[in-house]
Structure formats: structure tokens, C-alpha cells
Protein backbone atom coordinates (compact mmCIF):
# COMPACT_ATOMS: atom_id res chain seq x y z
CA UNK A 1 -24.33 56.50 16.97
CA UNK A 2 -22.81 55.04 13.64
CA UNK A 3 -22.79 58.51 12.52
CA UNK A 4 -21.60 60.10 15.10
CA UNK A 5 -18.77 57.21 14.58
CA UNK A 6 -18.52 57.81 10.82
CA UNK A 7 -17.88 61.46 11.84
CA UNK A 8 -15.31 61.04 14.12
CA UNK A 9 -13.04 58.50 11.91
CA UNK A 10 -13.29 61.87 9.29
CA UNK A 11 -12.36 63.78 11.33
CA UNK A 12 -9.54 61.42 12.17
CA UNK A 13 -8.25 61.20 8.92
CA UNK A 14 -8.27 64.72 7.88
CA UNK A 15 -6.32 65.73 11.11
CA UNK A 16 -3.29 62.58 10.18
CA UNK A 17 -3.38 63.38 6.33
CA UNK A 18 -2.72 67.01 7.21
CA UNK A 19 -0.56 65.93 9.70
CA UNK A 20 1.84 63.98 7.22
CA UNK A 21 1.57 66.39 4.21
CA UNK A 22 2.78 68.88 6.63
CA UNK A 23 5.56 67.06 7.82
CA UNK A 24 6.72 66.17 3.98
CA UNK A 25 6.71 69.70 2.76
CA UNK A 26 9.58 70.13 5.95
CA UNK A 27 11.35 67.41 4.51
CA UNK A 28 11.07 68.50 1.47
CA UNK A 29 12.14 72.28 2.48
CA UNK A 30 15.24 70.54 4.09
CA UNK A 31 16.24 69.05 1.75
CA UNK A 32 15.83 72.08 -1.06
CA UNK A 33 17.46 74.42 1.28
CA UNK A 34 20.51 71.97 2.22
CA UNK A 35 23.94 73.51 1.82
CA UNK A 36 25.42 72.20 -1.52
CA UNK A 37 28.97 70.83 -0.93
CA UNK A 38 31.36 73.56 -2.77
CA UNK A 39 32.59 72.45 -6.29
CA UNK A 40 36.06 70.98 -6.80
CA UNK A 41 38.73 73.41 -8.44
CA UNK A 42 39.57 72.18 -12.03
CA UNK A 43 43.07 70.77 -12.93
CA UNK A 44 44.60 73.86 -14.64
CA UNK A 45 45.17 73.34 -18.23
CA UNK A 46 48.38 74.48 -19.95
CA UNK A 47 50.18 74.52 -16.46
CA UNK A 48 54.13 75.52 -16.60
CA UNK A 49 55.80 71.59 -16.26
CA UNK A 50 59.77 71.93 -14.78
């Protein structure tokens, strides 16, 4: 019975561990494939002053 136990908790913790890597690499793909905000235009330099 212990081993059938043993087994079981394994099993258990093969299934959560894949489980959470799986759900970090979608996190981690989110985050990667986020939208970067576009850059801010530069001050011209030189720039005609009245």
C-alpha cells in the first residue's frame, strides 16, 4: 500500500510541476510578445527660433 502511496504522490508532483512550468512559459510569452509603448519624437536640434 505504501507504494502504491509513494506512486501516487509522483505522480502528483509531476502532473503540478508540469502544470506550473507550463503556466510560466505563458507568462513569460506575454510578457515577450507585449506591445512596446512607441518611442518619444526627439526635440529637433537646430530648430528656426522667431
Amino acid at each position: 500500500m505504501d507504494f502504491v502511496l509513494d506512486l501516487l504522490k509522483e505522480v502528483v508532483k509531476a502532473f503540478f510541476t508540469t502544470l506550473a512550468a507550463g503556466i510560466a512559459k505563458r507568462i513569460a510569452s506575454r510578457k515577450k510578445n507585449k506591445r512596446k509603448t512607441t518611442p518619444r519624437r526627439r526635440k529637433q536640434k537646430g530648430g528656426s527660433s522667431k
